[in-house]
PDB file of N, CA and C in Angstrom:
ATOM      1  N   UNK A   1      83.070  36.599  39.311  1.00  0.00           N
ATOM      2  CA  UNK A   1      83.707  36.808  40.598  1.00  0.00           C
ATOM      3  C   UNK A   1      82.657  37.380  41.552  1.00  0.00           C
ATOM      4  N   UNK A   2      82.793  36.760  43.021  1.00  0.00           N
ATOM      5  CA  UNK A   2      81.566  37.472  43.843  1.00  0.00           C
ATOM      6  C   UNK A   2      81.765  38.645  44.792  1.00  0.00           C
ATOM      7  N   UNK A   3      81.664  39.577  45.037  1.00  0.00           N
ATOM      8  CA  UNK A   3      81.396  40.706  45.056  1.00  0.00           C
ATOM      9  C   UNK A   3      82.481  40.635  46.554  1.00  0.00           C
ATOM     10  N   UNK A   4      82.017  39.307  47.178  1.00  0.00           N
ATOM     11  CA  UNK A   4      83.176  39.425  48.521  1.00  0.00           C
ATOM     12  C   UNK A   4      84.268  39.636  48.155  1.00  0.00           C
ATOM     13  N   UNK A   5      84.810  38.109  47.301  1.00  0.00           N
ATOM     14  CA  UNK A   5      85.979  37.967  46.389  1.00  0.00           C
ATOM     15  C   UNK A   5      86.582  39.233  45.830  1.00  0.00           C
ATOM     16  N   UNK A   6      85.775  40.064  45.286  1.00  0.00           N
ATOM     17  CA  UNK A   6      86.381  41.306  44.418  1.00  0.00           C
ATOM     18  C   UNK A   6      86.766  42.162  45.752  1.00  0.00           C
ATOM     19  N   UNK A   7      86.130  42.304  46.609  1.00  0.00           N
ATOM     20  CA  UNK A   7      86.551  43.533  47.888  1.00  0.00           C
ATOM     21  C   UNK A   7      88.072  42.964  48.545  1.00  0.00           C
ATOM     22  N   UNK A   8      88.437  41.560  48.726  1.00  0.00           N
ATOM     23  CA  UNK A   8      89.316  41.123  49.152  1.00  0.00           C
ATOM     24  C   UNK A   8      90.740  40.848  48.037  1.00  0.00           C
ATOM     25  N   UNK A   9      90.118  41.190  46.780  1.00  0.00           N
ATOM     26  CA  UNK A   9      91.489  40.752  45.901  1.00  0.00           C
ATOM     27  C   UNK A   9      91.172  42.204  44.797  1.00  0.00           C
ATOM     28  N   UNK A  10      90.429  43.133  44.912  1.00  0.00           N
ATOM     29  CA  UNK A  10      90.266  44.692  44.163  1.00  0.00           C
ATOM     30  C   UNK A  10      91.680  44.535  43.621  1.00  0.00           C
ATOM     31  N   UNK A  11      92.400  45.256  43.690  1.00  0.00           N
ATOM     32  CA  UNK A  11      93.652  45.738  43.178  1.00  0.00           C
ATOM     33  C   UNK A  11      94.221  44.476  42.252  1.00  0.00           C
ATOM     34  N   UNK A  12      94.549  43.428  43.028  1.00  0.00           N
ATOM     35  CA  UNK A  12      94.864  42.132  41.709  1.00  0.00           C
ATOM     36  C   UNK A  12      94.074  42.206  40.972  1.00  0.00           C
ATOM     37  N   UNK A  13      92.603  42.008  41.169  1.00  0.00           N
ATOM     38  CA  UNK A  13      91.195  41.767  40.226  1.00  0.00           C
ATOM     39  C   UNK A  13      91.602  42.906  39.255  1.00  0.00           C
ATOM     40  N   UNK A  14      91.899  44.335  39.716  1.00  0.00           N
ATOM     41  CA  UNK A  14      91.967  45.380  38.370  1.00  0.00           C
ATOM     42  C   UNK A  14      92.952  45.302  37.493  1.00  0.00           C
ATOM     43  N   UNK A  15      94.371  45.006  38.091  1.00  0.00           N
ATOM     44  CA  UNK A  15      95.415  44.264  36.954  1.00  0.00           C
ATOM     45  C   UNK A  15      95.486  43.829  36.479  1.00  0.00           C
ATOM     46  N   UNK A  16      94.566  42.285  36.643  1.00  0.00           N
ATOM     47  CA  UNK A  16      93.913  41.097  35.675  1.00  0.00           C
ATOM     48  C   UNK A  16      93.589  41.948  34.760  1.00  0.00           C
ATOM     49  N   UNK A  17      92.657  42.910  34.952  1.00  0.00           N
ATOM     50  CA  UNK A  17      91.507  43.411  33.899  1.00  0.00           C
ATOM     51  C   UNK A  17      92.805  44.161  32.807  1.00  0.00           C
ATOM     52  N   UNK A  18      93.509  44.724  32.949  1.00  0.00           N
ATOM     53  CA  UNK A  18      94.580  45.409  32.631  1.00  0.00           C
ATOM     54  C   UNK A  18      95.733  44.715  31.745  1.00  0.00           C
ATOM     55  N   UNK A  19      95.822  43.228  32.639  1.00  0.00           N
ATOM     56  CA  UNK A  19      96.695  43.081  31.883  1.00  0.00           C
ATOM     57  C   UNK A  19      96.097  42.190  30.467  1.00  0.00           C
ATOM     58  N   UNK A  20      94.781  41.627  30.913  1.00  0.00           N
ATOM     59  CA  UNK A  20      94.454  40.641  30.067  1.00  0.00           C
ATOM     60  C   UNK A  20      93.422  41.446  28.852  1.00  0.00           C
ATOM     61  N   UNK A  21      92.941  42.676  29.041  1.00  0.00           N
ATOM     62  CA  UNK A  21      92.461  43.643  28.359  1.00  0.00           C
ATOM     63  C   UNK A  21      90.812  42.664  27.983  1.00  0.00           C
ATOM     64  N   UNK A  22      90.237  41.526  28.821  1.00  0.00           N
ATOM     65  CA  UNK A  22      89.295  41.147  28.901  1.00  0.00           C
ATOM     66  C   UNK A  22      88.559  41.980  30.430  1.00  0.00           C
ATOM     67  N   UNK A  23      87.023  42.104  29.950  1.00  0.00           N
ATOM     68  CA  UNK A  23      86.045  42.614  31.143  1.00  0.00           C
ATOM     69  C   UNK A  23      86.000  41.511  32.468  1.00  0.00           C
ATOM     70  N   UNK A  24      85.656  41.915  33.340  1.00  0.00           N
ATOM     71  CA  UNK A  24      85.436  41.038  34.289  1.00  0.00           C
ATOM     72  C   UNK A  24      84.045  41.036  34.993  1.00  0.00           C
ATOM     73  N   UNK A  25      82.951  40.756  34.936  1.00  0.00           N
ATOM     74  CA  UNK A  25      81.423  40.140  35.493  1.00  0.00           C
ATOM     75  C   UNK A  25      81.503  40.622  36.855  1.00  0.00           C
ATOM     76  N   UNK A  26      81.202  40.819  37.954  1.00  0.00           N
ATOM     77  CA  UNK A  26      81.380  41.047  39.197  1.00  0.00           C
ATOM     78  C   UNK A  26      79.479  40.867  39.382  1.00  0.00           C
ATOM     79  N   UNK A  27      79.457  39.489  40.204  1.00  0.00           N
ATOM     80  CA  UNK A  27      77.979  39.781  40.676  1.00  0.00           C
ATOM     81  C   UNK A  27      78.006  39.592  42.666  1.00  0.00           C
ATOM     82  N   UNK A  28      76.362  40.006  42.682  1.00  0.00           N
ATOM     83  CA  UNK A  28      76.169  39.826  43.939  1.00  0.00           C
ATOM     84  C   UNK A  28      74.708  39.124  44.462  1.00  0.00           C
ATOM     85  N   UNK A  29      75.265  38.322  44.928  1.00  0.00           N
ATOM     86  CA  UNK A  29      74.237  36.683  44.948  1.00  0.00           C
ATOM     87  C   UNK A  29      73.408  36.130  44.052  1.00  0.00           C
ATOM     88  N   UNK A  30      74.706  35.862  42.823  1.00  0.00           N
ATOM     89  CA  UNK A  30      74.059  35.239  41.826  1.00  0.00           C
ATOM     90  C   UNK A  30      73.451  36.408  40.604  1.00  0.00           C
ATOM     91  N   UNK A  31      73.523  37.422  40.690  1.00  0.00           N
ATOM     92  CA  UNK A  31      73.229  38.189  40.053  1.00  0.00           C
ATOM     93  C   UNK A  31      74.056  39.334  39.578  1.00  0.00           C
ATOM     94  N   UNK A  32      73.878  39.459  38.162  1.00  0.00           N
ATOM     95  CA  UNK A  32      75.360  40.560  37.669  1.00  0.00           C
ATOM     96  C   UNK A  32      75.215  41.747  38.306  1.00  0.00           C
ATOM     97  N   UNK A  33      76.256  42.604  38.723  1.00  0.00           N
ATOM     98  CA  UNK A  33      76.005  43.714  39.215  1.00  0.00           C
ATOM     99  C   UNK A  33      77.072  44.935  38.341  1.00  0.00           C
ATOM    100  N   UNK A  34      77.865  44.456  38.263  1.00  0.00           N
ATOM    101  CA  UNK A  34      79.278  45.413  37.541  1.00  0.00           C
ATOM    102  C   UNK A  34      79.973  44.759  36.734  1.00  0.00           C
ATOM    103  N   UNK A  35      80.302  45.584  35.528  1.00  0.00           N
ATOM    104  CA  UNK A  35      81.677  44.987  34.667  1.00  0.00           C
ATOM    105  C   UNK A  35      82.386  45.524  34.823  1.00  0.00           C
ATOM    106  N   UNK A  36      83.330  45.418  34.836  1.00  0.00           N
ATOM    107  CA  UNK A  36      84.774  45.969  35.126  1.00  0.00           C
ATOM    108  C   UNK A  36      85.716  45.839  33.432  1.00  0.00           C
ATOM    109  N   UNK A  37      86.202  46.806  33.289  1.00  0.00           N
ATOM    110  CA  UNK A  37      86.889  46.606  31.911  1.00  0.00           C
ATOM    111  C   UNK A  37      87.761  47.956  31.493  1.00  0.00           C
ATOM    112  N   UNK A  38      88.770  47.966  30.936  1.00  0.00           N
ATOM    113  CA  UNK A  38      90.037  48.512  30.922  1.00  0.00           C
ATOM    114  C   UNK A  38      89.311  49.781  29.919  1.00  0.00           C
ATOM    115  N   UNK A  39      89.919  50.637  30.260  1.00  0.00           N
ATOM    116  CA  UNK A  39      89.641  51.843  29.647  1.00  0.00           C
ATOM    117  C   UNK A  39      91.326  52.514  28.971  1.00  0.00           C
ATOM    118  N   UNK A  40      90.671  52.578  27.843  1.00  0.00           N
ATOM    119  CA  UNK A  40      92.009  53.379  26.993  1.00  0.00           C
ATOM    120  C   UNK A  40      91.923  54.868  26.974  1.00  0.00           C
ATOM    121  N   UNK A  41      93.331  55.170  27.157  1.00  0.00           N
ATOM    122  CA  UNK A  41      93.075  56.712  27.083  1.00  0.00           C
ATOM    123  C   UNK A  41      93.158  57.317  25.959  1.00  0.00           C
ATOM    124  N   UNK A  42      92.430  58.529  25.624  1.00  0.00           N
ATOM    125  CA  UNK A  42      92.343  59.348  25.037  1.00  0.00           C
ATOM    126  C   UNK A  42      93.867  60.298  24.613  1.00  0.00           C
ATOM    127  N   UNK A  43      93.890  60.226  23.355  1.00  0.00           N
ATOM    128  CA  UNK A  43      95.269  61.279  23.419  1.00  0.00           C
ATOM    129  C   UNK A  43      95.203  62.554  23.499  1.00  0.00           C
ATOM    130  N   UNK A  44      95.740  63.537  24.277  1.00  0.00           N
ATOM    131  CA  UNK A  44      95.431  65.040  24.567  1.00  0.00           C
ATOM    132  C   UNK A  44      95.763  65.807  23.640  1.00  0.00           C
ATOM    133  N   UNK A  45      94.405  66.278  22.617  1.00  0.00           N
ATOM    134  CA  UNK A  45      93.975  67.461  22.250  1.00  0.00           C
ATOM    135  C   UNK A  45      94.492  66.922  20.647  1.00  0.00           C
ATOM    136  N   UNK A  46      94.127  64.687  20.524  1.00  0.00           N
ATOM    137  CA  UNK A  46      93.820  64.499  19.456  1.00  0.00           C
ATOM    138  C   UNK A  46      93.104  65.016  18.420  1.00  0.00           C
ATOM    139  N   UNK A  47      91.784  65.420  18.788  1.00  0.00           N
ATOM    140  CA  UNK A  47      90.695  65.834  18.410  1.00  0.00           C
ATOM    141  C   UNK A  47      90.791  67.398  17.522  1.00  0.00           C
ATOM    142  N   UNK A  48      91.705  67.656  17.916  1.00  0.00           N
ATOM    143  CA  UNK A  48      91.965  69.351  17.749  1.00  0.00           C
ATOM    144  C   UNK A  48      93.091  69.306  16.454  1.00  0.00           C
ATOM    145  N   UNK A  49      93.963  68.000  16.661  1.00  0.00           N
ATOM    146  CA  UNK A  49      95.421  67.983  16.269  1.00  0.00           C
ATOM    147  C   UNK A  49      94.922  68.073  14.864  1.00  0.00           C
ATOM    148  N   UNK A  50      94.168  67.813  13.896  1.00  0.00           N
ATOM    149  CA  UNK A  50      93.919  68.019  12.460  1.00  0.00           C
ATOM    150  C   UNK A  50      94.014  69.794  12.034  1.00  0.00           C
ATOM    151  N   UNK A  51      93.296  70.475  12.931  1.00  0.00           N
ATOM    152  CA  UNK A  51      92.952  71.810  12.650  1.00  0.00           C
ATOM    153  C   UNK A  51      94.476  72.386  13.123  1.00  0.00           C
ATOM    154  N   UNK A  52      95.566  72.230  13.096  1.00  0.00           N
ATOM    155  CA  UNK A  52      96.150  72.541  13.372  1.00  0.00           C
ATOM    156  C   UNK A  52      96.990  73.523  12.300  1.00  0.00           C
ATOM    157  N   UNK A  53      97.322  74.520  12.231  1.00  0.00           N
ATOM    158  CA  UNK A  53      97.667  75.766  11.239  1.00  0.00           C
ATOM    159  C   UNK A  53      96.433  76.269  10.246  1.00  0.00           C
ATOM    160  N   UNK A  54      95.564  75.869  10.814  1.00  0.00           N
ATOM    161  CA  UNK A  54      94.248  75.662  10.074  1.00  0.00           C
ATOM    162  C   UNK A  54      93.414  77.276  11.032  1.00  0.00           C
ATOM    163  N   UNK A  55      93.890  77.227  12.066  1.00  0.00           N
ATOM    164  CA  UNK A  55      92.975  78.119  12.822  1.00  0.00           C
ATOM    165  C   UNK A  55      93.906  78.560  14.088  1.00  0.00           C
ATOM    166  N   UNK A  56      93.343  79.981  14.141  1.00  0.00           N
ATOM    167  CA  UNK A  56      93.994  80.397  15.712  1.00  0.00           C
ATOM    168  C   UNK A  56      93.140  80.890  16.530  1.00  0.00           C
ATOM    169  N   UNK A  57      93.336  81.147  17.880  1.00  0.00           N
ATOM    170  CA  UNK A  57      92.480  81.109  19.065  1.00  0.00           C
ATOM    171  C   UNK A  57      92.853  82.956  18.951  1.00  0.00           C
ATOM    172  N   UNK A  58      91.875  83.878  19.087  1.00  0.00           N
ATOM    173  CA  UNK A  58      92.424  85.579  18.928  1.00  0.00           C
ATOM    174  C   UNK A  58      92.181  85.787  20.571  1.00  0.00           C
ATOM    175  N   UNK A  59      90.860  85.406  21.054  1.00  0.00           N
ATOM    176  CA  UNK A  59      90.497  85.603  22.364  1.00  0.00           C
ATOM    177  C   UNK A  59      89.659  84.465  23.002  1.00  0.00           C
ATOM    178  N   UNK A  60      89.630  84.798  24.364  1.00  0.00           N
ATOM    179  CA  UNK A  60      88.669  83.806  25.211  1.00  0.00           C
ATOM    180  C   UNK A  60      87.146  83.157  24.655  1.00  0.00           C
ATOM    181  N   UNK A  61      87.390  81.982  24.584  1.00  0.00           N
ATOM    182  CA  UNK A  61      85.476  81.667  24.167  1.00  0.00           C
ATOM    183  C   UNK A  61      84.898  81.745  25.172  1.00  0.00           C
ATOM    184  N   UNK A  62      84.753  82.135  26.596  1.00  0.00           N
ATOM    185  CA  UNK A  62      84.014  81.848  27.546  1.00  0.00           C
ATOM    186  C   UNK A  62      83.994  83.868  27.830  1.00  0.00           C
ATOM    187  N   UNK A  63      82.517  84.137  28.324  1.00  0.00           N
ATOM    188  CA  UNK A  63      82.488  85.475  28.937  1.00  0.00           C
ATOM    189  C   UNK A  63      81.624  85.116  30.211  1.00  0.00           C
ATOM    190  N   UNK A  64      82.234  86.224  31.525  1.00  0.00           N
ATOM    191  CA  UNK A  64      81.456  85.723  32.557  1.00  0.00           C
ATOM    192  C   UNK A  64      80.801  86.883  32.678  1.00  0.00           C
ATOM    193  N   UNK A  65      79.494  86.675  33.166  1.00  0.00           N
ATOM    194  CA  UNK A  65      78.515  87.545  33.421  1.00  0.00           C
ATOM    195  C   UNK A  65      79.011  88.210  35.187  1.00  0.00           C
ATOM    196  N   UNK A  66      79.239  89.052  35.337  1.00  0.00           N
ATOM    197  CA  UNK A  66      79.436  89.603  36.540  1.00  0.00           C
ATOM    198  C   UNK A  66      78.172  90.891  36.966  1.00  0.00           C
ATOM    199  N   UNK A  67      77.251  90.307  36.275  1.00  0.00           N
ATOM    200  CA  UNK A  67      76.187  91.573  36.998  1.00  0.00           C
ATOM    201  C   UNK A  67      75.079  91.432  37.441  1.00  0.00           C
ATOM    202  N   UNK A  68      75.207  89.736  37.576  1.00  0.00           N
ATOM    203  CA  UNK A  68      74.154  89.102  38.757  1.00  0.00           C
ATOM    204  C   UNK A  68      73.157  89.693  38.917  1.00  0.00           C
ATOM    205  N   UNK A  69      72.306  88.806  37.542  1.00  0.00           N
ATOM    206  CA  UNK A  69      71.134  89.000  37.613  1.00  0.00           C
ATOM    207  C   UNK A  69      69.839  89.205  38.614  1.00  0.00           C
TER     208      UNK A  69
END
C-alpha cells in the first residue's frame, strides 16, 4: 500500500490489519518504509500470577532520595 493510500484510508487500513491478523507493507516510492501489524495484549500482572501465595510485598521497593545531592 502507498503511503498516500494509507493517509487517506488509515483507520480502514488498521482494521484490515486487525481483523485479518496479517502485517501490512506500507512503502514510499517504491520503497518499504513501515509494517503495520496487530499487536496482542499482554495480560495484567500475568507474569507475577505464578508467585502468587508464594510471596508478599512488606514495603515499598522504590526509596526517593530527597537530599539533593
Amino acid at each position: 500500500m502507498l503511503v498516500l493510500e494509507f493517509k487517506a484510508k488509515c483507520i480502514a487500513a488498521l482494521k484490515e490489519v486487525q481483523r485479518t491478523r496479517e502485517p501490512m507493507l506500507i512503502t514510499l516510492r517504491g520503497k518499504s518504509l513501515v509494517t503495520v501489524q496487530l499487536v496482542e495484549p499482554h495480560g495484567r500482572g500475568k507474569r507475577l500470577r505464578c508467585l502468587r501465595e508464594r510471596m508478599s510485598i512488606r514495603r515499598d521497593l522504590i526509596k526517593i532520595d530527597t537530599t539533593g545531592d
